[in-house]
Every structure is written in C-alpha cells, then in structure tokens.
C-alpha atoms as a PDB file:
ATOM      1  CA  UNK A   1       6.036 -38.612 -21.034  1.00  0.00           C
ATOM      2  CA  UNK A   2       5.222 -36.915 -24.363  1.00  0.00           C
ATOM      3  CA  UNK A   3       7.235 -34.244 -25.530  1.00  0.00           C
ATOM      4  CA  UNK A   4       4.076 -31.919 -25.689  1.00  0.00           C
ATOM      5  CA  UNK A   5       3.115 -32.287 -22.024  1.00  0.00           C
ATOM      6  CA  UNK A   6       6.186 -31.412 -21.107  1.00  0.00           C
ATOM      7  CA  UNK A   7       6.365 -28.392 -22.920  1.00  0.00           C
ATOM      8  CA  UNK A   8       3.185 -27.032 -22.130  1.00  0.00           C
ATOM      9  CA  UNK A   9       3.862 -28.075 -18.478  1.00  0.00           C
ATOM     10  CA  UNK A  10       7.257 -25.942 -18.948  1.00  0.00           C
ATOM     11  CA  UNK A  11       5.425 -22.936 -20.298  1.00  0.00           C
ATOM     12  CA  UNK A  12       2.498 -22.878 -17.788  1.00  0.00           C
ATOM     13  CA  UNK A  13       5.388 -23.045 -14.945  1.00  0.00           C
ATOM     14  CA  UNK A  14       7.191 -19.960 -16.577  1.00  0.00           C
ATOM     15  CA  UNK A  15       4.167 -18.184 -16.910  1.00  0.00           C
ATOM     16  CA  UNK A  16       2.913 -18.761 -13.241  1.00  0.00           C
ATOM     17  CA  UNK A  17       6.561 -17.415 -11.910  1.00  0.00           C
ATOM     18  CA  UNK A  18       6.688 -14.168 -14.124  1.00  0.00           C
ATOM     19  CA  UNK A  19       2.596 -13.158 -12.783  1.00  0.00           C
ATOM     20  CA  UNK A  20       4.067 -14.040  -9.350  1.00  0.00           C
ATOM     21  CA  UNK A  21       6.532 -12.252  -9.749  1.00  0.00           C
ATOM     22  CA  UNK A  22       4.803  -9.019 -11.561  1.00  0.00           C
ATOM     23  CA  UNK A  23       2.099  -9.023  -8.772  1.00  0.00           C
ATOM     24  CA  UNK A  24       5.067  -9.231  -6.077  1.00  0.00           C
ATOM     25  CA  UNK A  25       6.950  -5.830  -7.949  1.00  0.00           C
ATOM     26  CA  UNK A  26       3.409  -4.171  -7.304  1.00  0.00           C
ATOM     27  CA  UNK A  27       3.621  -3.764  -4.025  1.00  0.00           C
ATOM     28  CA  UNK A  28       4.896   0.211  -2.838  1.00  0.00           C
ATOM     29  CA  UNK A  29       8.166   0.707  -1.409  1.00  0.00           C
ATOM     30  CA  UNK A  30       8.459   3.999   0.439  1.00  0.00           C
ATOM     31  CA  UNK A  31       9.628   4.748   3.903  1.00  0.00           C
ATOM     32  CA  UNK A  32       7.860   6.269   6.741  1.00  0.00           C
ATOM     33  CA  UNK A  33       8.651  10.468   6.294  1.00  0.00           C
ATOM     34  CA  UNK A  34       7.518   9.730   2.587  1.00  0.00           C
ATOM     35  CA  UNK A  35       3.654   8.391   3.925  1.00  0.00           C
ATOM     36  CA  UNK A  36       3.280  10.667   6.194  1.00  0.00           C
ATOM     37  CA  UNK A  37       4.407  13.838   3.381  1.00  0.00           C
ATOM     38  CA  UNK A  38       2.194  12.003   0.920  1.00  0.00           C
ATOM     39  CA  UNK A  39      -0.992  11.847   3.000  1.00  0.00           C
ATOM     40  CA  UNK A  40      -0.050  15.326   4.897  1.00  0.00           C
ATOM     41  CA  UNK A  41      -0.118  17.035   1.219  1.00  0.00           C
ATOM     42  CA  UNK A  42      -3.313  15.230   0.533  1.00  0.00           C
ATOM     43  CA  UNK A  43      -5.012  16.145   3.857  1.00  0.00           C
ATOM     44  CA  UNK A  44      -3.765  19.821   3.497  1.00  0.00           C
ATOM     45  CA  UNK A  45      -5.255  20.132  -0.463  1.00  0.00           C
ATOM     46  CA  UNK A  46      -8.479  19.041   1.001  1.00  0.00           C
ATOM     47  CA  UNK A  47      -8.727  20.123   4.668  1.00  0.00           C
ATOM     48  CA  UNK A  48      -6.310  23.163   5.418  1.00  0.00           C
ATOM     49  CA  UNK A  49      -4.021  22.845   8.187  1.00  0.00           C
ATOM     50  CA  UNK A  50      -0.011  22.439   7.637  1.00  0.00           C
ATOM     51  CA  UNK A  51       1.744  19.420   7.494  1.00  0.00           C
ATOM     52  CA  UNK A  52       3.219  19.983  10.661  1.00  0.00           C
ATOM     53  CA  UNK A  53      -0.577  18.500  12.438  1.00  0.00           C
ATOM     54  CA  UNK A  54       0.366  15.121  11.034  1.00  0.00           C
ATOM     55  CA  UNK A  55       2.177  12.098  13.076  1.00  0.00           C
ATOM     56  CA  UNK A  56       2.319   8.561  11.337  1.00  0.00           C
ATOM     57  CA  UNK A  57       2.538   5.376  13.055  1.00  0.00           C
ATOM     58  CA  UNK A  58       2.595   1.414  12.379  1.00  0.00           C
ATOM     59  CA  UNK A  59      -1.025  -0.861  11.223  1.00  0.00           C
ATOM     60  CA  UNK A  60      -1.870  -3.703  12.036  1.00  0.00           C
ATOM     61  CA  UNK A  61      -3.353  -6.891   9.821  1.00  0.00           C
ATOM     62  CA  UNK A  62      -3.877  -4.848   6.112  1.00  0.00           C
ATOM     63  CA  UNK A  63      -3.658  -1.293   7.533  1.00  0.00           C
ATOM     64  CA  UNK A  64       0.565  -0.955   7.184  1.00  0.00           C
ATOM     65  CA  UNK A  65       0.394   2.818   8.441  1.00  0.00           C
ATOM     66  CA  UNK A  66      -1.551   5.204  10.088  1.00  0.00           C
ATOM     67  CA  UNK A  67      -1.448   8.979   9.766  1.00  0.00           C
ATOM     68  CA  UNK A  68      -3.432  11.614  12.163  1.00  0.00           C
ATOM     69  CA  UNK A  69      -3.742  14.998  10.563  1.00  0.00           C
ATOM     70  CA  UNK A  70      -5.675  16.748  13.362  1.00  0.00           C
ATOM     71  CA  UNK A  71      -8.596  14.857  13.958  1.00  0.00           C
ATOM     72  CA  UNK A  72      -8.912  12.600  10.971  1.00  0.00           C
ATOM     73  CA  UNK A  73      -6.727   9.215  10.929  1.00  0.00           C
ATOM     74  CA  UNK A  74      -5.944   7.686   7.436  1.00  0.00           C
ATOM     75  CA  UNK A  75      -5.185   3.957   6.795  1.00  0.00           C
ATOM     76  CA  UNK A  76      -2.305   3.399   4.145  1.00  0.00           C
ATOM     77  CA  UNK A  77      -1.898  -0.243   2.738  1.00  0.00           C
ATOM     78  CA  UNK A  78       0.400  -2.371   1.267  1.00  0.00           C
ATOM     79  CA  UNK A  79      -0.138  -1.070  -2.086  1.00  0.00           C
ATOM     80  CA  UNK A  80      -0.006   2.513  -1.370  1.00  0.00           C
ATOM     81  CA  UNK A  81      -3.574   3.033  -1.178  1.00  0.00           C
ATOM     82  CA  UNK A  82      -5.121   6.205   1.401  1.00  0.00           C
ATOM     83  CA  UNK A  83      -8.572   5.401   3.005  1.00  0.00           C
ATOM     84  CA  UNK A  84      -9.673   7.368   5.543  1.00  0.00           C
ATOM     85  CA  UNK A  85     -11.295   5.524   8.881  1.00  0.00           C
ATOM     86  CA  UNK A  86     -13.760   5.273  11.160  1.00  0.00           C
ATOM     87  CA  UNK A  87     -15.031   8.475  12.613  1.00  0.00           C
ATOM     88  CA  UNK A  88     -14.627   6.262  16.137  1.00  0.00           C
ATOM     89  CA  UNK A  89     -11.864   3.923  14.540  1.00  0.00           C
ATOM     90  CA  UNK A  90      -8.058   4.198  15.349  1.00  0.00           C
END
C-alpha cells in the first residue's frame, strides 16, 4: 500500500474520532434538582408563581425530563434544551 494512502487514511481516522468525540462532550450533564431550578427560574421570569409549583420527572424517547410548573409541562432534552408541550400533551 502506498505510503500516501496510508497517511491520509490515518488522518481521516483521527479526525473522525476527535468530531466523535467533540459532539459526544456536547451533550449536558446536570442532575435532576438542577432541571427542575433551571426551568422553575425560567417559568417564574415569565409566568409568576414560585418555584415551589414545580415537580420534575423522567422522558421518554428524546424528551429526558419533564417539569410541571402549575399547569404548563416543559420537555428538557439531551442537550439541555427547554420546549414547552402540548397544551393536551404530557
């Protein structure tokens, strides 16, 4: 095998591992009480209430947390990202 295929074949395997592995570090590590005080500040600044209305709980599929301030349920995902749901959708 030529010494230039194998180098380039080298490099492009090198390269593939680091952007796995940078895309792998993006995911958000934070535990449960830290969601639910992150989305309970959020829904506070733009509803009212006090953090104490708001009870977390697992997702399912690419929902990895749920939080109910009051009425209002908000999806968290993998990344960190708040959405809120369905009106009918829990």
């Amino acid at each position: 095998m030529p010494r230039s295929v194998l180098i380039t074949t080298s490099v492009l395997v090198v390269l593939a591992a680091l952007g796995g592995f940078w895309l792998g570090q993006r995911q958000v590590s934070l535990d449960t009480t830290d969601i639910i005080n992150a989305v309970a500040a959020q829904h506070v600044a733009e509803h009212g209430g006090t953090p104490a209305d708001c009870l977390g709980w697992q997702g399912e599929g690419a929902v990895v947390f749920r939080v109910k301030c009051g009425v209002i349920v908000y999806h968290v995902d993998r990344f960190g990202r708040v959405t809120r749901a369905a009106e009918d959708g829990i």
